[in-house]
C-alpha atoms as a PDB file:
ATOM      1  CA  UNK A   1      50.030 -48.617 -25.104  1.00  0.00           C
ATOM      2  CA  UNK A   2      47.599 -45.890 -26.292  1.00  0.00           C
ATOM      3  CA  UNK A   3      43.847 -46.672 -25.595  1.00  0.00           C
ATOM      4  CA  UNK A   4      40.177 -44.975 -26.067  1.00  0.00           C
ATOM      5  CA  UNK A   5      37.847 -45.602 -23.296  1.00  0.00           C
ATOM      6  CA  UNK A   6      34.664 -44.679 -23.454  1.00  0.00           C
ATOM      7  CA  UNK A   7      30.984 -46.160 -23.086  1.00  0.00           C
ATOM      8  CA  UNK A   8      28.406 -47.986 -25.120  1.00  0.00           C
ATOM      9  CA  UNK A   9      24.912 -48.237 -24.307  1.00  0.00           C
ATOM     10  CA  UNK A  10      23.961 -51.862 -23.278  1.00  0.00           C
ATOM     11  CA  UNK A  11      21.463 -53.945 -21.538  1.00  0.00           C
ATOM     12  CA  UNK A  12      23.558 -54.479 -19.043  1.00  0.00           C
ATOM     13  CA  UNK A  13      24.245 -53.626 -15.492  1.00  0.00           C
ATOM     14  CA  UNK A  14      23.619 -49.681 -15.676  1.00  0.00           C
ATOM     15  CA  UNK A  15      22.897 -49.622 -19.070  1.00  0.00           C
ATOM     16  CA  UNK A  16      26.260 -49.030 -20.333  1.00  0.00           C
ATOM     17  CA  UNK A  17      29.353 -51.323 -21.201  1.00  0.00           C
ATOM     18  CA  UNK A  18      32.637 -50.200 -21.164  1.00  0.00           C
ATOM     19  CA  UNK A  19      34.805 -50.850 -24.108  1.00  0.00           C
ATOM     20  CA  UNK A  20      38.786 -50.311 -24.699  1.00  0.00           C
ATOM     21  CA  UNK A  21      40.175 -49.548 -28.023  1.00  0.00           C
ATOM     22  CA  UNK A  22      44.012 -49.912 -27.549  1.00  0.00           C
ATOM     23  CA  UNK A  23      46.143 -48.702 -30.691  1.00  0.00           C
ATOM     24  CA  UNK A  24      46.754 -51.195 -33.884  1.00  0.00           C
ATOM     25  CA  UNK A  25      42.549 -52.139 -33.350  1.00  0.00           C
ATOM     26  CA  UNK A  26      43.091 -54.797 -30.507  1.00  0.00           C
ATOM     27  CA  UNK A  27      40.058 -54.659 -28.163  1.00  0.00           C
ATOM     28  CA  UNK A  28      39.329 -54.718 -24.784  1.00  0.00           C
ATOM     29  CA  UNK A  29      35.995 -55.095 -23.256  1.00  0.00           C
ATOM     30  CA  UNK A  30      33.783 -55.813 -20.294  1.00  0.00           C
ATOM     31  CA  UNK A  31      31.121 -56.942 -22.270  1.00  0.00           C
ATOM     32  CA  UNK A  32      32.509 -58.330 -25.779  1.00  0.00           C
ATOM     33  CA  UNK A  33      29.166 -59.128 -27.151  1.00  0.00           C
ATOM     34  CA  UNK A  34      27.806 -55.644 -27.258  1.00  0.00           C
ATOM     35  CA  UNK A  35      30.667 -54.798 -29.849  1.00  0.00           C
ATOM     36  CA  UNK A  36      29.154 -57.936 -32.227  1.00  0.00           C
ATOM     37  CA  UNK A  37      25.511 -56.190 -32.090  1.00  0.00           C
ATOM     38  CA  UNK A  38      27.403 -52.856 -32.833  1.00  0.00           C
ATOM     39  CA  UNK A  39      29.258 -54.595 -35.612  1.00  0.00           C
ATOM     40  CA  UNK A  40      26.091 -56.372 -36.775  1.00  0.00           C
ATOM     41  CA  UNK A  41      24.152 -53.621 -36.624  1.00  0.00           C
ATOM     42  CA  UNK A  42      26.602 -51.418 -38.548  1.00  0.00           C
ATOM     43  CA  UNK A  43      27.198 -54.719 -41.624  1.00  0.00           C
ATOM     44  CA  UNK A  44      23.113 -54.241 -41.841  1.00  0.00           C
ATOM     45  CA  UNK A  45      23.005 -50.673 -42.056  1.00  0.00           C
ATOM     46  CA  UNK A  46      25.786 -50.492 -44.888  1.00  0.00           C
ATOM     47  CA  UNK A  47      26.204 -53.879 -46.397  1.00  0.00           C
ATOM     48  CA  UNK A  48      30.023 -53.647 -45.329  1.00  0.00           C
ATOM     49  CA  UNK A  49      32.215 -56.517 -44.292  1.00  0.00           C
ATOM     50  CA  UNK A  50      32.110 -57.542 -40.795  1.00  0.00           C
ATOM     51  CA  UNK A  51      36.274 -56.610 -40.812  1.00  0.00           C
ATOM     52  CA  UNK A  52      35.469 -53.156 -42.200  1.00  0.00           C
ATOM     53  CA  UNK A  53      33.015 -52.533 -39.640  1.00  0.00           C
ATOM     54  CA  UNK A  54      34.559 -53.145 -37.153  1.00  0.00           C
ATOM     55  CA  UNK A  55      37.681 -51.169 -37.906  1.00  0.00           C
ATOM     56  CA  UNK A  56      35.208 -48.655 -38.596  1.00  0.00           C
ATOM     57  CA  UNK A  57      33.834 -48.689 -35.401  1.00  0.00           C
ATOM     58  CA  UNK A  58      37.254 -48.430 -33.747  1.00  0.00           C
ATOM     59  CA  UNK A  59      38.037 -45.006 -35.828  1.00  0.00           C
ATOM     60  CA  UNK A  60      35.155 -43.793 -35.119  1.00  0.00           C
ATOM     61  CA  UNK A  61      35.604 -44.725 -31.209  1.00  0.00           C
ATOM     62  CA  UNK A  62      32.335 -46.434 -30.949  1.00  0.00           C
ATOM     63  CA  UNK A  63      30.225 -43.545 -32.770  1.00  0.00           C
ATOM     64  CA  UNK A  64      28.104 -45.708 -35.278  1.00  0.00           C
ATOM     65  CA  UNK A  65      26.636 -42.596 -37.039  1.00  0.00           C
ATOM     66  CA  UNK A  66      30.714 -41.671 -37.543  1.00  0.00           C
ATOM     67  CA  UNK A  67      30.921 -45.170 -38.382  1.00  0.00           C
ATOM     68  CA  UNK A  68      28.578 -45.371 -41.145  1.00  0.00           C
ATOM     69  CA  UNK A  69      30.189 -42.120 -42.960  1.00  0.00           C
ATOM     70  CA  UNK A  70      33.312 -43.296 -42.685  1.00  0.00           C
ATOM     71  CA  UNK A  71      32.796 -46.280 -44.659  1.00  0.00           C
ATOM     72  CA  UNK A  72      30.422 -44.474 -47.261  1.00  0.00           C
ATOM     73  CA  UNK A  73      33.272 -42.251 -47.918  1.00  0.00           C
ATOM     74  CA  UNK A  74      35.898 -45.254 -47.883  1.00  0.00           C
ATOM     75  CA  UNK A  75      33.222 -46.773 -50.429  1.00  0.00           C
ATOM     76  CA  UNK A  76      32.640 -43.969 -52.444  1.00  0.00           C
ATOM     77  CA  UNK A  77      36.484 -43.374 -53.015  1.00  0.00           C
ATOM     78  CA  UNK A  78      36.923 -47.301 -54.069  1.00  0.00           C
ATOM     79  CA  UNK A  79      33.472 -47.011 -56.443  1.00  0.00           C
ATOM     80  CA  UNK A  80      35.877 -44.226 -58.326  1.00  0.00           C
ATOM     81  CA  UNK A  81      38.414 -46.806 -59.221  1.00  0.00           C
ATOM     82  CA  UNK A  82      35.807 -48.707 -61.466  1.00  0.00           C
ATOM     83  CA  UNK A  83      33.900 -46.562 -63.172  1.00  0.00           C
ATOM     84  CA  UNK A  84      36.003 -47.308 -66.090  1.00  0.00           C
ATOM     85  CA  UNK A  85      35.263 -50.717 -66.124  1.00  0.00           C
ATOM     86  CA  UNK A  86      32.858 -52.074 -68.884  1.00  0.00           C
ATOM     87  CA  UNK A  87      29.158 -52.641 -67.664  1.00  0.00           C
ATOM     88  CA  UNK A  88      27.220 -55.004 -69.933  1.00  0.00           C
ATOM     89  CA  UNK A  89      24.594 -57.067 -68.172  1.00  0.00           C
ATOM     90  CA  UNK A  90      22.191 -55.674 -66.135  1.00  0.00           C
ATOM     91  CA  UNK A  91      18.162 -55.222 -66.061  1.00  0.00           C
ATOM     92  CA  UNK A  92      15.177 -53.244 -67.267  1.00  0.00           C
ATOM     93  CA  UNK A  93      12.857 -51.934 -64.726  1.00  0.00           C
ATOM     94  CA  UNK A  94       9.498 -50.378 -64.781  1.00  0.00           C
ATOM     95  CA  UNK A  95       7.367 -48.286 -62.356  1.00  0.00           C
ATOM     96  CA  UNK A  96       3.875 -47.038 -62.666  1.00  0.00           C
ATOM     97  CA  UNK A  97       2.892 -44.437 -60.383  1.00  0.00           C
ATOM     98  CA  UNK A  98      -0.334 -44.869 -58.287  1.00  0.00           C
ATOM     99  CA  UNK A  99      -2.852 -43.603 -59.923  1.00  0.00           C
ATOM    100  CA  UNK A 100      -1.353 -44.922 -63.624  1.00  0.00           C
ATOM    101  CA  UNK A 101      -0.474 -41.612 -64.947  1.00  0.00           C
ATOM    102  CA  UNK A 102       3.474 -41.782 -64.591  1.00  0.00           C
ATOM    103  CA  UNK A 103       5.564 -44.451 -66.212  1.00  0.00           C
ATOM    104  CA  UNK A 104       9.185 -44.973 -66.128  1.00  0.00           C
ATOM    105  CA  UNK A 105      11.457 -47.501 -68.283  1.00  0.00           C
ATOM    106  CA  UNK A 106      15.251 -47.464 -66.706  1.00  0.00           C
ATOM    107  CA  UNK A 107      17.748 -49.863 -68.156  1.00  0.00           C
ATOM    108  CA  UNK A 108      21.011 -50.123 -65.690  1.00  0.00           C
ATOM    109  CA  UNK A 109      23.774 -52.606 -66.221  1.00  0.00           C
ATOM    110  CA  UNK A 110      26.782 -53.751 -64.383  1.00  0.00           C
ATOM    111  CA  UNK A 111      29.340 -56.223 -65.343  1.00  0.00           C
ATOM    112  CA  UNK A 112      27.841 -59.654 -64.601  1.00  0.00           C
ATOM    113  CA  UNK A 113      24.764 -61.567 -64.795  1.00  0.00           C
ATOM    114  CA  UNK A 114      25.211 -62.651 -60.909  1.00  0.00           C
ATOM    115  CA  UNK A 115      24.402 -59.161 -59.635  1.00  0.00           C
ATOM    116  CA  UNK A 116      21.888 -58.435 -62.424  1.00  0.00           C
ATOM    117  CA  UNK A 117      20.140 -61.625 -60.534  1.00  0.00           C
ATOM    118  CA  UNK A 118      21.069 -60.521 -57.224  1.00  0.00           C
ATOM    119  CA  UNK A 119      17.734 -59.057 -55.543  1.00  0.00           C
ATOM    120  CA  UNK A 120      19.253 -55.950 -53.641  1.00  0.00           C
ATOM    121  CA  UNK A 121      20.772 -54.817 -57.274  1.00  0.00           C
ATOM    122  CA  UNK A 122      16.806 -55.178 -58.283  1.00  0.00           C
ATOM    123  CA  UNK A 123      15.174 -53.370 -55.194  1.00  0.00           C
ATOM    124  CA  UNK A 124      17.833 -50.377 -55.996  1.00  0.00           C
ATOM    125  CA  UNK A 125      16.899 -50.267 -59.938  1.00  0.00           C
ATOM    126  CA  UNK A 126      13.396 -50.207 -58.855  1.00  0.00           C
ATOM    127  CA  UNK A 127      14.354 -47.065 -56.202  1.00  0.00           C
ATOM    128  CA  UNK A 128      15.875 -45.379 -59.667  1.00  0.00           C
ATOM    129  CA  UNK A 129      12.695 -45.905 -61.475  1.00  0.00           C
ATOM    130  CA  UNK A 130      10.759 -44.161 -58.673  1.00  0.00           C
ATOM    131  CA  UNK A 131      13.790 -41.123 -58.493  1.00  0.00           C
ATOM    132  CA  UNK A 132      13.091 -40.586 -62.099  1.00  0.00           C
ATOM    133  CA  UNK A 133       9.408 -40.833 -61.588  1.00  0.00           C
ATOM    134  CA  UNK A 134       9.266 -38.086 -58.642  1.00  0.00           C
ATOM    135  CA  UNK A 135      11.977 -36.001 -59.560  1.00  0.00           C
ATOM    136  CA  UNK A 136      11.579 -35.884 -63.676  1.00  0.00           C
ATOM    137  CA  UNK A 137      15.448 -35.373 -65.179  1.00  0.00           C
ATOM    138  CA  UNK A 138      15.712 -34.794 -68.843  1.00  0.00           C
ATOM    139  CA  UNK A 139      19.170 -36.751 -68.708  1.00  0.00           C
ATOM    140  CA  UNK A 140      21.144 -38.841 -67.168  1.00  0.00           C
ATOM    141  CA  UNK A 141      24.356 -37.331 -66.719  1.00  0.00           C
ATOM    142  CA  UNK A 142      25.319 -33.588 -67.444  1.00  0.00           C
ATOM    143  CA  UNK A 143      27.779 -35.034 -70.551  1.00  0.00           C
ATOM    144  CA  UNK A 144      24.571 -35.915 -71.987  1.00  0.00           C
ATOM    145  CA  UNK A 145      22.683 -32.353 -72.333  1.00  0.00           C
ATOM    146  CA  UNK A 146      23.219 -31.338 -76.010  1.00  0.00           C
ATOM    147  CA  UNK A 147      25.860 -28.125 -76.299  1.00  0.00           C
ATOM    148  CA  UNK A 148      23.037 -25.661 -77.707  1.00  0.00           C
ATOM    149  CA  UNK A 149      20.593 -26.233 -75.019  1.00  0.00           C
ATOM    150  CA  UNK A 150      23.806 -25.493 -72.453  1.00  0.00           C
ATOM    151  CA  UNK A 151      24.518 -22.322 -74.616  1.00  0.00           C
ATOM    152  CA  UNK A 152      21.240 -21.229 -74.721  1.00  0.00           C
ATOM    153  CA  UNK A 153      20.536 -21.591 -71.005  1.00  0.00           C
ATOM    154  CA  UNK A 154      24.022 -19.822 -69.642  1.00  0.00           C
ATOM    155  CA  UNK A 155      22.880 -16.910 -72.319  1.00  0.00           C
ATOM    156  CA  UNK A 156      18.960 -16.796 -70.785  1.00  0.00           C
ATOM    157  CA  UNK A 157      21.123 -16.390 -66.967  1.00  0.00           C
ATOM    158  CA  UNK A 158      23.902 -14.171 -68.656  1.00  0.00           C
ATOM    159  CA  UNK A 159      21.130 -11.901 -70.328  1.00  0.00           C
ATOM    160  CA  UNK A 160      18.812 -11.758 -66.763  1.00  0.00           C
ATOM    161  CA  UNK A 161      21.486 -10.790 -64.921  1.00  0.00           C
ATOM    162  CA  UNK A 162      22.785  -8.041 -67.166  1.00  0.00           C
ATOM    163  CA  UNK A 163      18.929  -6.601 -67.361  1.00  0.00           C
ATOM    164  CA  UNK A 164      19.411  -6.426 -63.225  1.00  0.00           C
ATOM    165  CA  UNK A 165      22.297  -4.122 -64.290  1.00  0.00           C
ATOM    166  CA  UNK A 166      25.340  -6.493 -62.960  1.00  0.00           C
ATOM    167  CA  UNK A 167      28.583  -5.759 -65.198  1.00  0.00           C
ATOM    168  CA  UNK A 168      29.376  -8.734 -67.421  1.00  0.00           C
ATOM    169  CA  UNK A 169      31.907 -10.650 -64.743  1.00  0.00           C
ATOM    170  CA  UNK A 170      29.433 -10.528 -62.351  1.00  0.00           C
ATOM    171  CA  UNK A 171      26.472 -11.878 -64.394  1.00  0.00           C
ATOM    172  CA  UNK A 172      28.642 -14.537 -66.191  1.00  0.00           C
ATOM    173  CA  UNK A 173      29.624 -15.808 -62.578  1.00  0.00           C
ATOM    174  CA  UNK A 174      25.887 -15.588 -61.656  1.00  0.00           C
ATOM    175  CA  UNK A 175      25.131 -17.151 -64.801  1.00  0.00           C
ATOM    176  CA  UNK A 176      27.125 -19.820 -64.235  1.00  0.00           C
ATOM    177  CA  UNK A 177      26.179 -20.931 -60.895  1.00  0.00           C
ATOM    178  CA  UNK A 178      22.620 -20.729 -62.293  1.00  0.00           C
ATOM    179  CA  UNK A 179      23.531 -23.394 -65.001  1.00  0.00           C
ATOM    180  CA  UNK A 180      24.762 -25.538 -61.614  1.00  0.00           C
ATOM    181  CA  UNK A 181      21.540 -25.245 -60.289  1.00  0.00           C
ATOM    182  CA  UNK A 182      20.095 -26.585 -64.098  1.00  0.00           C
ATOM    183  CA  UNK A 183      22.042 -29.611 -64.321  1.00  0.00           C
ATOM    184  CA  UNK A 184      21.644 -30.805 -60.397  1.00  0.00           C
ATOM    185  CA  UNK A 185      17.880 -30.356 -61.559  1.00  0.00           C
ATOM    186  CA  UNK A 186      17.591 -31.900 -64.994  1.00  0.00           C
ATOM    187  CA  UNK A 187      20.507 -34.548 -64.629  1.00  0.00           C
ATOM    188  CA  UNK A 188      19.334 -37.619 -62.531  1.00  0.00           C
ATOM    189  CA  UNK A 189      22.957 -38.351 -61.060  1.00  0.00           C
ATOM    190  CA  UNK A 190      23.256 -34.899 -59.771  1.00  0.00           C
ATOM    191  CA  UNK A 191      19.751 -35.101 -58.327  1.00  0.00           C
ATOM    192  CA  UNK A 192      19.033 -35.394 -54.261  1.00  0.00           C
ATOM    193  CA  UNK A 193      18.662 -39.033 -53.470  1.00  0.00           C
ATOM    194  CA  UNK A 194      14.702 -38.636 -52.606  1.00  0.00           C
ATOM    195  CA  UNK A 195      15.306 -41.586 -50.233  1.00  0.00           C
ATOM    196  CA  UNK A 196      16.995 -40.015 -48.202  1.00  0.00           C
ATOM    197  CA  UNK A 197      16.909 -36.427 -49.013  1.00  0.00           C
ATOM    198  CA  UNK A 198      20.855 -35.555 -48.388  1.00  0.00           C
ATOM    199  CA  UNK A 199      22.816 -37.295 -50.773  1.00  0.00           C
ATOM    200  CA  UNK A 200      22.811 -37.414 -54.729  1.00  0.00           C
ATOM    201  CA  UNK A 201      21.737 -40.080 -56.808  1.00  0.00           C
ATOM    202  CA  UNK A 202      25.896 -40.732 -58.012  1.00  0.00           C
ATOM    203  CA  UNK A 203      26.806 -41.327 -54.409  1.00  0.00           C
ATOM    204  CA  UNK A 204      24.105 -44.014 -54.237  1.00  0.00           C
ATOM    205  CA  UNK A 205      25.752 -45.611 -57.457  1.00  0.00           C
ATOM    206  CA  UNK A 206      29.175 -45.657 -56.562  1.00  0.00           C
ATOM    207  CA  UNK A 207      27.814 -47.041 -53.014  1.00  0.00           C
ATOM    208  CA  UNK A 208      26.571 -50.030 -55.045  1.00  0.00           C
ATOM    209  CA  UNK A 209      29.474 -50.519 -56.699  1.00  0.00           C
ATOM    210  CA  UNK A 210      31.496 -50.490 -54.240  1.00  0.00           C
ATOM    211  CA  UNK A 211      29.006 -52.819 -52.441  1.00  0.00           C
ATOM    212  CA  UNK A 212      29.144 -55.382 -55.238  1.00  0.00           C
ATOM    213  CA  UNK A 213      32.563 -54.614 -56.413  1.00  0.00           C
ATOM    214  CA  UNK A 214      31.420 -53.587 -60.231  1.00  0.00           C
ATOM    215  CA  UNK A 215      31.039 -51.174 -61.974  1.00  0.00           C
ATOM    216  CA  UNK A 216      27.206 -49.951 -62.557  1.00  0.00           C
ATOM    217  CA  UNK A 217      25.951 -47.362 -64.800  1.00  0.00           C
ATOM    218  CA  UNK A 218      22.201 -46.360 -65.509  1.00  0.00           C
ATOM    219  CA  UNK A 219      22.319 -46.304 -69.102  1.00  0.00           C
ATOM    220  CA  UNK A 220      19.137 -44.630 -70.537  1.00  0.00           C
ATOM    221  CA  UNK A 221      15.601 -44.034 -69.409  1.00  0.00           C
ATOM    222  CA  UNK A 222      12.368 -43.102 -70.130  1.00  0.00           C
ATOM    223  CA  UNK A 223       9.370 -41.301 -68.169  1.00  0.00           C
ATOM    224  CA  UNK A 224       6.114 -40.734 -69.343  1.00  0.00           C
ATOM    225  CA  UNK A 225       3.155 -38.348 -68.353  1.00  0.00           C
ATOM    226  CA  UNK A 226      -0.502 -38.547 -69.257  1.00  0.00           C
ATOM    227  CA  UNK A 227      -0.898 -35.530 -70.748  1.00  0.00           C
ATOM    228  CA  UNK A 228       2.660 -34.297 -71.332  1.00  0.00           C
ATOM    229  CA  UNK A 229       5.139 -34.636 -74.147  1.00  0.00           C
END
């Protein structure tokens, strides 16, 4: 038998509980119900499945924060598998800024009317309307910026760089990694998640779909400005 031993901070006697994670997932424990609050604790941070926490939790030997990226990666590579899927239902959201001089429209389906009800698939809609609101994208996906504007902002980069004096490789490789830098800026799912400042808006998506187990797509939007076109 191969086991993990290590110790969990508890309430108990000395503060800690010691817990025994033999190989194939069986557990051992001294105090059994400090795993359930872990488990708990973990299904309420990530919306998981009590079974996939808790294997979770045993591959990541007891470390919750390990815990909760393995699953968002184990999430985000199951979210890939539907993205073909058709999304038809869904809602409209809008958000007004304090102060009433931002407005945003977002329209984001999925691929039935039970999640387009379902009030956690609202809240996160609403979160879009307030990404799109702070952060201002011009598009929604990098598919979706027209061919001349891509053109015409590699040959701005290209032409900067060669008026530095860089030889042509070098600018077109600067150039390039400048037009990165434009679409993680102007395309909302390439955009930091503000909520949380690390991740990008299309890791958040496919961690809802994975979460509901459809596919969801943020269609189209719209953002207004007093003052701006």
């Amino acid at each position: 038998m191969v086991s993990i031993i290590f110790d969990l901070h508890s309430e108990t006697e000395g503060g800690k509980a010691r817990l025994v994670f033999e190989k194939g997932g069986r557990v051992k424990m001294d105090q059994k119900d400090n795993l359930m609050e872990k488990v708990k604790e973990l299904k309420e941070m990530t919306g998981a499945g009590f079974s996939e926490c808790r294997k979770a939790l045993v591959e990541a030997n007891g470390d919750l924060e390990k815990a909760v990226e393995i699953l968002r990666k184990k999430g985000i590579a199951r979210a890939e598998k539907r993205l073909s899927r058709e999304a038809k239902e869904g809602i409209v959201d809008a958000y007004i800024h304090i102060g009433g001089r931002i407005g945003v429209l977002v329209e984001v389906n999925c691929e039935t009317d039970f999640v387009a009800r379902n009030e956690e698939f609202k809240r996160f809609v609403h979160e879009i309307a307030m990404q799109i609101a702070a952060m201002a994208p011009r598009w929604v996906k990098r598919e979706d910026v027209p061919e001349e504007i891509v053109q015409k902002e590699f040959q701005i980069y290209f032409e900067q760089s060669k008026a530095e004096g860089k030889p042509d490789h070098v600018a077109e490789k600067i150039a390039k990694g400048k037009l990165e830098k434009f679409f993680e800026e102007n395309c909302l799912y390439e955009q930091i998640w503000v909520r949380d400042g690390k991740s990008k808006v299309e890791d958040q998506i496919k961690l809802m779909i994975s979460k509901f187990g459809e596919n969801i797509v943020v269609r189209r939007f719209a953002r207004f400005e007093v003052g701006k076109e």
